[in-house]
PDB file of N, CA and C in Angstrom:
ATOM      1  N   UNK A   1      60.116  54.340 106.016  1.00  0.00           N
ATOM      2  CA  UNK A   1      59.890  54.338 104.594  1.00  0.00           C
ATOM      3  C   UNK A   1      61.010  55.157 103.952  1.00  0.00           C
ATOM      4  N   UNK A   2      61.468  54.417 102.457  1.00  0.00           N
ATOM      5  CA  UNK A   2      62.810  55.119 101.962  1.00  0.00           C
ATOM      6  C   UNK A   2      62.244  55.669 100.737  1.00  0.00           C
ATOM      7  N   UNK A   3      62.671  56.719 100.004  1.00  0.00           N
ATOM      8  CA  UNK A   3      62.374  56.467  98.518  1.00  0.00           C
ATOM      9  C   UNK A   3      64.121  57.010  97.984  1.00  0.00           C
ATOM     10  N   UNK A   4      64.573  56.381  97.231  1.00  0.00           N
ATOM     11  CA  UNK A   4      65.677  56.277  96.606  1.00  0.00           C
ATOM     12  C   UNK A   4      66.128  56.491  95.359  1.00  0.00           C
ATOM     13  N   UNK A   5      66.497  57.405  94.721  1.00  0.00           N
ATOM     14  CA  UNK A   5      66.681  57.905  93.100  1.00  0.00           C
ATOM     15  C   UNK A   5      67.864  58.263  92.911  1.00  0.00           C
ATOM     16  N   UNK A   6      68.300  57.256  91.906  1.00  0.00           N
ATOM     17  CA  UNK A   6      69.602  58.023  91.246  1.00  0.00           C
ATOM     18  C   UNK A   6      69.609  57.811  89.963  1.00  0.00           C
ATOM     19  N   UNK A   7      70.856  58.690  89.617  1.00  0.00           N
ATOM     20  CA  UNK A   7      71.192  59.453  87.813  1.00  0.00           C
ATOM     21  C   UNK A   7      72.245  58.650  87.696  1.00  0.00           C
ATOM     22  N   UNK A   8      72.294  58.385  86.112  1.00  0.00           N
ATOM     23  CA  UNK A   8      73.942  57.903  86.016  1.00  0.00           C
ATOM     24  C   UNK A   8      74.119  58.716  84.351  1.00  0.00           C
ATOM     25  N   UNK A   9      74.714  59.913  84.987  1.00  0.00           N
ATOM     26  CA  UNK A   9      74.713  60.897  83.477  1.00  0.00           C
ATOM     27  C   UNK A   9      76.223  60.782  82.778  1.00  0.00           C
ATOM     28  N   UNK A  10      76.452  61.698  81.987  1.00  0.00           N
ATOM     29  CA  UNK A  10      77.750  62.009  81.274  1.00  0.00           C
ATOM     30  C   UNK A  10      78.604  63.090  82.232  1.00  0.00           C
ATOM     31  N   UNK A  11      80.097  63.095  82.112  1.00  0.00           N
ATOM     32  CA  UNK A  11      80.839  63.382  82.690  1.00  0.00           C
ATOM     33  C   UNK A  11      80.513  65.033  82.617  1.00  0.00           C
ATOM     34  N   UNK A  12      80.214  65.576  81.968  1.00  0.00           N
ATOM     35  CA  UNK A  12      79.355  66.930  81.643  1.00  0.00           C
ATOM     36  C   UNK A  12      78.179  67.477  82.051  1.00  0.00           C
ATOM     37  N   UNK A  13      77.613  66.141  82.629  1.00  0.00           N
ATOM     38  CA  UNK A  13      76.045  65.994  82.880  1.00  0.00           C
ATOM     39  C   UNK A  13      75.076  66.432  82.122  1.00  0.00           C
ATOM     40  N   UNK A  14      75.131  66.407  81.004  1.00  0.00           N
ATOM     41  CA  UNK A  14      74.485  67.039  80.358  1.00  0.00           C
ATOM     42  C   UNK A  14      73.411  65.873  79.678  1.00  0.00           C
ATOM     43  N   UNK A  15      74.120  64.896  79.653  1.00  0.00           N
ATOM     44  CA  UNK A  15      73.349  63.422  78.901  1.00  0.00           C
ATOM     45  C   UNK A  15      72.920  62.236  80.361  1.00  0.00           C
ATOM     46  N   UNK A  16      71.889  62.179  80.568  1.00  0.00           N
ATOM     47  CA  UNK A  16      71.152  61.586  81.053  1.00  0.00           C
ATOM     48  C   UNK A  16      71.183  60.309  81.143  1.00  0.00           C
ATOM     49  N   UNK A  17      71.737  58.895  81.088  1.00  0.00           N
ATOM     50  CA  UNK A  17      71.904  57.305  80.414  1.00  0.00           C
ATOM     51  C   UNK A  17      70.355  56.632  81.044  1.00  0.00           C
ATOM     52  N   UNK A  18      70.721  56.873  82.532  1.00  0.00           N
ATOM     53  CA  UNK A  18      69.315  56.274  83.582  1.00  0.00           C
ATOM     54  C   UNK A  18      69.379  56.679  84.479  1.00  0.00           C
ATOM     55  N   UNK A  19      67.981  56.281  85.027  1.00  0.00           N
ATOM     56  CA  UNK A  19      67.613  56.910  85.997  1.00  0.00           C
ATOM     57  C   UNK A  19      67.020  55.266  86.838  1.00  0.00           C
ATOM     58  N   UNK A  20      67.052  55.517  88.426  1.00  0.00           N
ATOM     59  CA  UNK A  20      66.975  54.453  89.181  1.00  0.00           C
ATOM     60  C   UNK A  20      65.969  54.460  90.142  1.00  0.00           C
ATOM     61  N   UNK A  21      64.981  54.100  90.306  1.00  0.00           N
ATOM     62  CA  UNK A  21      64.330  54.374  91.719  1.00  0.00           C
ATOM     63  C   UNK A  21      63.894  53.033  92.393  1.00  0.00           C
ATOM     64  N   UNK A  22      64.128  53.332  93.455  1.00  0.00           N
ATOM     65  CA  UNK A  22      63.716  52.458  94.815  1.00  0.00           C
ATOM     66  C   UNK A  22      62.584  52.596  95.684  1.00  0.00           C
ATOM     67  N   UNK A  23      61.592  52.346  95.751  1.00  0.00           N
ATOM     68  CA  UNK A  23      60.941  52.422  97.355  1.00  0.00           C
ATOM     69  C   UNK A  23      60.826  51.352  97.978  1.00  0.00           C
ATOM     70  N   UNK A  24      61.224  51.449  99.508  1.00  0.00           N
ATOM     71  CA  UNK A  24      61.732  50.924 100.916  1.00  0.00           C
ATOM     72  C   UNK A  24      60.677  51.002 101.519  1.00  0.00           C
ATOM     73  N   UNK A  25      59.784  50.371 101.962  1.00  0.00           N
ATOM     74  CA  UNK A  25      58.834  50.234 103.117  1.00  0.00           C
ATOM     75  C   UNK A  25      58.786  49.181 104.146  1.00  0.00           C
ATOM     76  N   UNK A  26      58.933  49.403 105.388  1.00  0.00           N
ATOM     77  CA  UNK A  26      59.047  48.628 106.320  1.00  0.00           C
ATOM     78  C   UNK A  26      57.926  48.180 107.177  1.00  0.00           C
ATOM     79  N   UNK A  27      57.320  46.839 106.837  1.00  0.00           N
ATOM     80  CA  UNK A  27      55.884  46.389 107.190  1.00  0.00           C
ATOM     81  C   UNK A  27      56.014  45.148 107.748  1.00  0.00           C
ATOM     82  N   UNK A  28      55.553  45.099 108.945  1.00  0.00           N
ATOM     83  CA  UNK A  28      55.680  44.115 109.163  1.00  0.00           C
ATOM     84  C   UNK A  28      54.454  42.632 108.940  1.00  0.00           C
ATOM     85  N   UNK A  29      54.641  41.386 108.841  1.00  0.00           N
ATOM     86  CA  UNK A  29      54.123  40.060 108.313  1.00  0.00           C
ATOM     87  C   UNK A  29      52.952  40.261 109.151  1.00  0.00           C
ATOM     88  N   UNK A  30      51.886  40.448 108.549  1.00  0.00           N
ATOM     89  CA  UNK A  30      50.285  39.654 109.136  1.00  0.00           C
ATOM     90  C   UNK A  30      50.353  38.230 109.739  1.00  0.00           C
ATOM     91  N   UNK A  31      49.885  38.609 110.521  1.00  0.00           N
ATOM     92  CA  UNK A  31      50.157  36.737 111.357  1.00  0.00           C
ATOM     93  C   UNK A  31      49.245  36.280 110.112  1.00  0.00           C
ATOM     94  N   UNK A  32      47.814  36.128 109.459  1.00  0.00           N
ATOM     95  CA  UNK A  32      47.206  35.573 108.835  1.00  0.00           C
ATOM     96  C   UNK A  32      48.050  34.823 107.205  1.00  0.00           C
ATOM     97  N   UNK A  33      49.241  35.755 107.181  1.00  0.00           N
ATOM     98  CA  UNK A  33      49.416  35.656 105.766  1.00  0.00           C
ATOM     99  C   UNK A  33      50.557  34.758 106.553  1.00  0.00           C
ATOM    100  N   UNK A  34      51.259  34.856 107.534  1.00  0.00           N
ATOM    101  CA  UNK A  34      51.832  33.945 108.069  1.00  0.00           C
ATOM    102  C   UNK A  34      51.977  31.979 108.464  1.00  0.00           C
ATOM    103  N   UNK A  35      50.619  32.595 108.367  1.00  0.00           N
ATOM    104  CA  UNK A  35      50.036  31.191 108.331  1.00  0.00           C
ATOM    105  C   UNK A  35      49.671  30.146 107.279  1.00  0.00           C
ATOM    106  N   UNK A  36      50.040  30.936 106.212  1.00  0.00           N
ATOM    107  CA  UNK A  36      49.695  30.381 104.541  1.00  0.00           C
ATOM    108  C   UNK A  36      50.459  29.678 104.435  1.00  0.00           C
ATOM    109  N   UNK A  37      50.755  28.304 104.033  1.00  0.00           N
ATOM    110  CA  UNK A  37      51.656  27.161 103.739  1.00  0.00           C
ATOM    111  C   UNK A  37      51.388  27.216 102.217  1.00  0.00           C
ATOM    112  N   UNK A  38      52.790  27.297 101.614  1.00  0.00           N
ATOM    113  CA  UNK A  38      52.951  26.359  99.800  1.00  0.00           C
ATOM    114  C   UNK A  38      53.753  25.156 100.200  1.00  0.00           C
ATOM    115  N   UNK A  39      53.080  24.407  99.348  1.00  0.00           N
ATOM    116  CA  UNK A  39      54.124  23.392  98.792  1.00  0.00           C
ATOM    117  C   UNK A  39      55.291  23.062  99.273  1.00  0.00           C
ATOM    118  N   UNK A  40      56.027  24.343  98.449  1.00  0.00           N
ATOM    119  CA  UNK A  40      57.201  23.892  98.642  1.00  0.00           C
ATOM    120  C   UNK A  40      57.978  24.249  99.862  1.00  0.00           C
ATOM    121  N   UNK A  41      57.443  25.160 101.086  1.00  0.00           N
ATOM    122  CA  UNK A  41      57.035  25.060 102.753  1.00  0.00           C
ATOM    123  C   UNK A  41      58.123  24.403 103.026  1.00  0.00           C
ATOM    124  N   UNK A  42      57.900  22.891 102.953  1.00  0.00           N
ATOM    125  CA  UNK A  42      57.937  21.753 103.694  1.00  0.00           C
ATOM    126  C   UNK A  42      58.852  21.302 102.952  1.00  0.00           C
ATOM    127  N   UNK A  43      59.520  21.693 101.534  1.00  0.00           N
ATOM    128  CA  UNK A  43      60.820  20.877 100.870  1.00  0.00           C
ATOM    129  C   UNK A  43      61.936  21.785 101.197  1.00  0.00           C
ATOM    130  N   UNK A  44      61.357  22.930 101.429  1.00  0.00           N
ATOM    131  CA  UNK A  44      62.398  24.291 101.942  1.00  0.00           C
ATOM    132  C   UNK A  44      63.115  23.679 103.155  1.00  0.00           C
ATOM    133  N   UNK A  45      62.250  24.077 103.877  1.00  0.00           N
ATOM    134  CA  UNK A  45      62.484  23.046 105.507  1.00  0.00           C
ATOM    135  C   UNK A  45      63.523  21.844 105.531  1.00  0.00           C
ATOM    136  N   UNK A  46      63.510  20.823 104.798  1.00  0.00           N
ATOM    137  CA  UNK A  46      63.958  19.975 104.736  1.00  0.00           C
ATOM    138  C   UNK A  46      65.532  19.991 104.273  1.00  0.00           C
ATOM    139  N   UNK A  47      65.427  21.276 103.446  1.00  0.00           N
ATOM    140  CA  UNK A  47      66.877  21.254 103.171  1.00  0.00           C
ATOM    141  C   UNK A  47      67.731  22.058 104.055  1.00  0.00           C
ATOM    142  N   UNK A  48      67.217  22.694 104.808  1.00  0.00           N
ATOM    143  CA  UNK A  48      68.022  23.459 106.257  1.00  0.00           C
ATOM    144  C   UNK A  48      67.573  23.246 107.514  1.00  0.00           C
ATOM    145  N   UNK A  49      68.462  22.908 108.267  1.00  0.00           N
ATOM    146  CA  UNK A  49      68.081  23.230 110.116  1.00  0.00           C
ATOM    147  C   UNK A  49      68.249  24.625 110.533  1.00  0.00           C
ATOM    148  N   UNK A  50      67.214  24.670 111.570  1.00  0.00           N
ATOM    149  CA  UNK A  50      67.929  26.439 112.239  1.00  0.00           C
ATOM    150  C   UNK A  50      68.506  26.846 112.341  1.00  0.00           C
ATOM    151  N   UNK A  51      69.785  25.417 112.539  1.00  0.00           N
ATOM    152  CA  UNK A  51      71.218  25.888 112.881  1.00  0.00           C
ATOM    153  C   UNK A  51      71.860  26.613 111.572  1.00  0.00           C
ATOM    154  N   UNK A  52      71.407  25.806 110.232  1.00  0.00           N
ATOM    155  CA  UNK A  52      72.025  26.314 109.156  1.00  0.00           C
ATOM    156  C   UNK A  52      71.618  27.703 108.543  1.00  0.00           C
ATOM    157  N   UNK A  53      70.160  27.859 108.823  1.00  0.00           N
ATOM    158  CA  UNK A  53      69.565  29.443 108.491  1.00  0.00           C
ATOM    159  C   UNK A  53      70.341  30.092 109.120  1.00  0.00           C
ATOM    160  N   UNK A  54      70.328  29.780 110.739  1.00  0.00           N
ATOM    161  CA  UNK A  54      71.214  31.019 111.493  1.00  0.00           C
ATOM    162  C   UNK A  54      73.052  31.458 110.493  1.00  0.00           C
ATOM    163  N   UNK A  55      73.246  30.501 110.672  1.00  0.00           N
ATOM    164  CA  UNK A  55      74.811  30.778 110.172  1.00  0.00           C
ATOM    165  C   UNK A  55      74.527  31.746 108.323  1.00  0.00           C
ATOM    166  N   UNK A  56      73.373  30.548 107.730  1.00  0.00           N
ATOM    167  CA  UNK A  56      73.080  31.622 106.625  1.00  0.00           C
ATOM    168  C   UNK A  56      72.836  33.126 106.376  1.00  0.00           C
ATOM    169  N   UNK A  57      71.878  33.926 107.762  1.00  0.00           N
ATOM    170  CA  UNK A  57      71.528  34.370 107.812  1.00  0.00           C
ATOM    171  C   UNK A  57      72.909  35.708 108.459  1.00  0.00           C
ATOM    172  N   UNK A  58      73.848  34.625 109.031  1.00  0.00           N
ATOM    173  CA  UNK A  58      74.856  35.524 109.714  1.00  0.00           C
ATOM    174  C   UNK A  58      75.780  36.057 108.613  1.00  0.00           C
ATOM    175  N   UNK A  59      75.663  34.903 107.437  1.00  0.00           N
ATOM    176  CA  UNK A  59      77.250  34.875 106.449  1.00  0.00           C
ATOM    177  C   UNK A  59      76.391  36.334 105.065  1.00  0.00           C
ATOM    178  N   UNK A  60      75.472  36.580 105.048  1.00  0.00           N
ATOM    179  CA  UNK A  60      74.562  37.328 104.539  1.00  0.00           C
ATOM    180  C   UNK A  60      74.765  38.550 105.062  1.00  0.00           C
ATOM    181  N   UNK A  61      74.920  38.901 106.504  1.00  0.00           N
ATOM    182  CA  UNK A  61      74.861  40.041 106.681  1.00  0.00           C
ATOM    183  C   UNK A  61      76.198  40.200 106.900  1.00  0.00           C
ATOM    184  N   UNK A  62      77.226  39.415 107.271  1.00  0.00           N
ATOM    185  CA  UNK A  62      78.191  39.732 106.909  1.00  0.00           C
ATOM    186  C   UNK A  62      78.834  40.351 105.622  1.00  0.00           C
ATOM    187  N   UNK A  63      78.444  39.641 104.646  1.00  0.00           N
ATOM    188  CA  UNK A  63      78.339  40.293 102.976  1.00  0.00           C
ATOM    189  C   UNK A  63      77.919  41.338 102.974  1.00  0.00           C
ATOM    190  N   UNK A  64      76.596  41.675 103.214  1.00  0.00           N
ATOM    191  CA  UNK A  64      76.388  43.413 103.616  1.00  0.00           C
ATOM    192  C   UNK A  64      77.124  44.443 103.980  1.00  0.00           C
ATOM    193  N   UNK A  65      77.677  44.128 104.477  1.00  0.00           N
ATOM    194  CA  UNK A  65      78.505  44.768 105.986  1.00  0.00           C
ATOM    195  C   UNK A  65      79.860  44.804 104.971  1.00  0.00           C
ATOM    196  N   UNK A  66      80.266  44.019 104.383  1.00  0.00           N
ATOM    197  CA  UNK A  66      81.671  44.320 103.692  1.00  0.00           C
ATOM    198  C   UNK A  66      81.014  45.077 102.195  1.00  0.00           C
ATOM    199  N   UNK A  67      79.740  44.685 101.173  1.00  0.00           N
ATOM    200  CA  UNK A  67      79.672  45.704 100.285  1.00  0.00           C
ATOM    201  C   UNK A  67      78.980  47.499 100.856  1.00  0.00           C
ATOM    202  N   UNK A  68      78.240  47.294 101.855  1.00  0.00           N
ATOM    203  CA  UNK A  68      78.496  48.541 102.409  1.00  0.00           C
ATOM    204  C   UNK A  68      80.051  49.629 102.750  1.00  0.00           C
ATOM    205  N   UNK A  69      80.395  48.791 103.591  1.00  0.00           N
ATOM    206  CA  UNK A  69      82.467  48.751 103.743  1.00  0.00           C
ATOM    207  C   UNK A  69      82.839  49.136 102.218  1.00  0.00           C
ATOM    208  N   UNK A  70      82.863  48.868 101.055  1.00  0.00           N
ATOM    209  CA  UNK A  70      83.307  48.637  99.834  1.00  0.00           C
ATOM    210  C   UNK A  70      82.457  50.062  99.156  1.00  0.00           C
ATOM    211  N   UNK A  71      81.724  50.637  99.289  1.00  0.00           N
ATOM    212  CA  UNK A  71      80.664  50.999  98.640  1.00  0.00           C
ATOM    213  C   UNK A  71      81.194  52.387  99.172  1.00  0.00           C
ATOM    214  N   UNK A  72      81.496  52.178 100.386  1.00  0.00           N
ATOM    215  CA  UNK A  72      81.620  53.785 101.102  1.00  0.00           C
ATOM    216  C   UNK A  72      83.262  54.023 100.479  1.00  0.00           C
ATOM    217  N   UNK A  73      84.334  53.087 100.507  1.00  0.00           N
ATOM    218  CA  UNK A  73      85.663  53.196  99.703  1.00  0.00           C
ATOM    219  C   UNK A  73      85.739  53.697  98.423  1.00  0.00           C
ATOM    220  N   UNK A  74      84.218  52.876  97.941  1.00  0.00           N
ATOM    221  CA  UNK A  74      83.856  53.176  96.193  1.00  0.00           C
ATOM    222  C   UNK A  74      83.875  54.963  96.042  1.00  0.00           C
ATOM    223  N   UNK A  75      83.156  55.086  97.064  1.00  0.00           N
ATOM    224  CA  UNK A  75      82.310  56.960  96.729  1.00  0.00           C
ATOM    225  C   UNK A  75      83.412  57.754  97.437  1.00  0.00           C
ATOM    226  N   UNK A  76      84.428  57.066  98.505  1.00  0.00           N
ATOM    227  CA  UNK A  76      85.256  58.128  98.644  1.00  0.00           C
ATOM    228  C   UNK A  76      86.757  58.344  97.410  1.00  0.00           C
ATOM    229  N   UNK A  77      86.845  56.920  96.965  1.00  0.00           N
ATOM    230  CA  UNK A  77      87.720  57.170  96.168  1.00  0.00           C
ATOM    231  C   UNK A  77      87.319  57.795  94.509  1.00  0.00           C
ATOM    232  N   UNK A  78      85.394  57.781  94.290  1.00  0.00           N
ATOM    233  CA  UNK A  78      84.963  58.523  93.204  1.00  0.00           C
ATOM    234  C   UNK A  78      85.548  59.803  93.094  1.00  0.00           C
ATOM    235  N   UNK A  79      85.152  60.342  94.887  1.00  0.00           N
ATOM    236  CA  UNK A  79      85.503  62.166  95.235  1.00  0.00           C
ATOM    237  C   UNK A  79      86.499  62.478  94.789  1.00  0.00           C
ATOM    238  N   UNK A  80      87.549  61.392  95.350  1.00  0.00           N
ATOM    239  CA  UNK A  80      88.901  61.913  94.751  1.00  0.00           C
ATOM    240  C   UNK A  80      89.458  62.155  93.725  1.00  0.00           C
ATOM    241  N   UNK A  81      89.019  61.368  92.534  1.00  0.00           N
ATOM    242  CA  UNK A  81      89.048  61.032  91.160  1.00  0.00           C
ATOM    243  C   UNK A  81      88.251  62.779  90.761  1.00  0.00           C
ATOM    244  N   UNK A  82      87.377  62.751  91.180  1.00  0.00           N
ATOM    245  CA  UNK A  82      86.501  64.304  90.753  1.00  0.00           C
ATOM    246  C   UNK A  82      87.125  65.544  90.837  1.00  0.00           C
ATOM    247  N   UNK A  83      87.274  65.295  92.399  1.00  0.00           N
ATOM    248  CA  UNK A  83      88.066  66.506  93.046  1.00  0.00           C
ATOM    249  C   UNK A  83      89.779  66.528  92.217  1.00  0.00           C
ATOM    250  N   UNK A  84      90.027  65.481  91.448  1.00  0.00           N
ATOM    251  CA  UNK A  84      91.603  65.656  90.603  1.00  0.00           C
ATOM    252  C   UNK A  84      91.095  66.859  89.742  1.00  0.00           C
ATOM    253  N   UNK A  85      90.037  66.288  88.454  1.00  0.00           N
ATOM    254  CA  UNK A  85      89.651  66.817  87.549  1.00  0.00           C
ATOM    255  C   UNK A  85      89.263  68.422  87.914  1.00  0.00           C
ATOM    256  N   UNK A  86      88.900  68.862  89.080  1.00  0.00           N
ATOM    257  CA  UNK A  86      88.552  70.475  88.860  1.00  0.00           C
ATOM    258  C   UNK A  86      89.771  71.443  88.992  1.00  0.00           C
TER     259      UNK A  86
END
C-alpha cells in the first residue's frame, strides 16, 4: 500500500497552487468478480489475440520504463537548476 502527496507551490514557497494525492493499494481479483462477464467481454476479445495483448502489454511497460528513465533526468536536472539559484 502507497499513499502519495505532493505540493506544487511558488518559487518562495510561500503560495500553495495544489496539492495532489494518490492512494496505491495492491489487491488482488476475487475469482467471483472474475467471473462476471459484460457485454462488451466478448467484442473486447475479438479485437485482440494473446499474441497482440502480450506485445501490448510489453510496448506499455516499455513506456513506463522510459517515463520513469525521463522523470528521474526531470528531478535531477530540477536539482541542478535549484542548486544554481542558492
Amino acid at each position: 500500500m502507497a499513499y502519495l502527496k505532493g505540493w506544487m507551490t511558488s518559487e518562495d514557497g510561500k503560495t500553495v497552487y495544489v496539492v495532489c494525492e494518490h492512494h496505491k493499494v495492491g489487491v488482488p481479483s476475487q475469482p467471483q468478480h472474475m467471473e462476471t462477464k459484460v457485454p462488451w467481454d466478448e467484442e473486447f476479445a475479438k479485437d485482440f489475440t494473446d499474441e497482440e495483448w502480450a506485445e501490448k502489454e510489453k510496448t506499455r511497460k516499455e513506456r513506463q520504463t522510459e517515463r520513469k528513465e525521463r522523470g528521474r533526468e526531470l528531478d535531477l536536472e530540477w536539482e541542478r537548476v535549484l542548486r544554481s539559484k542558492m
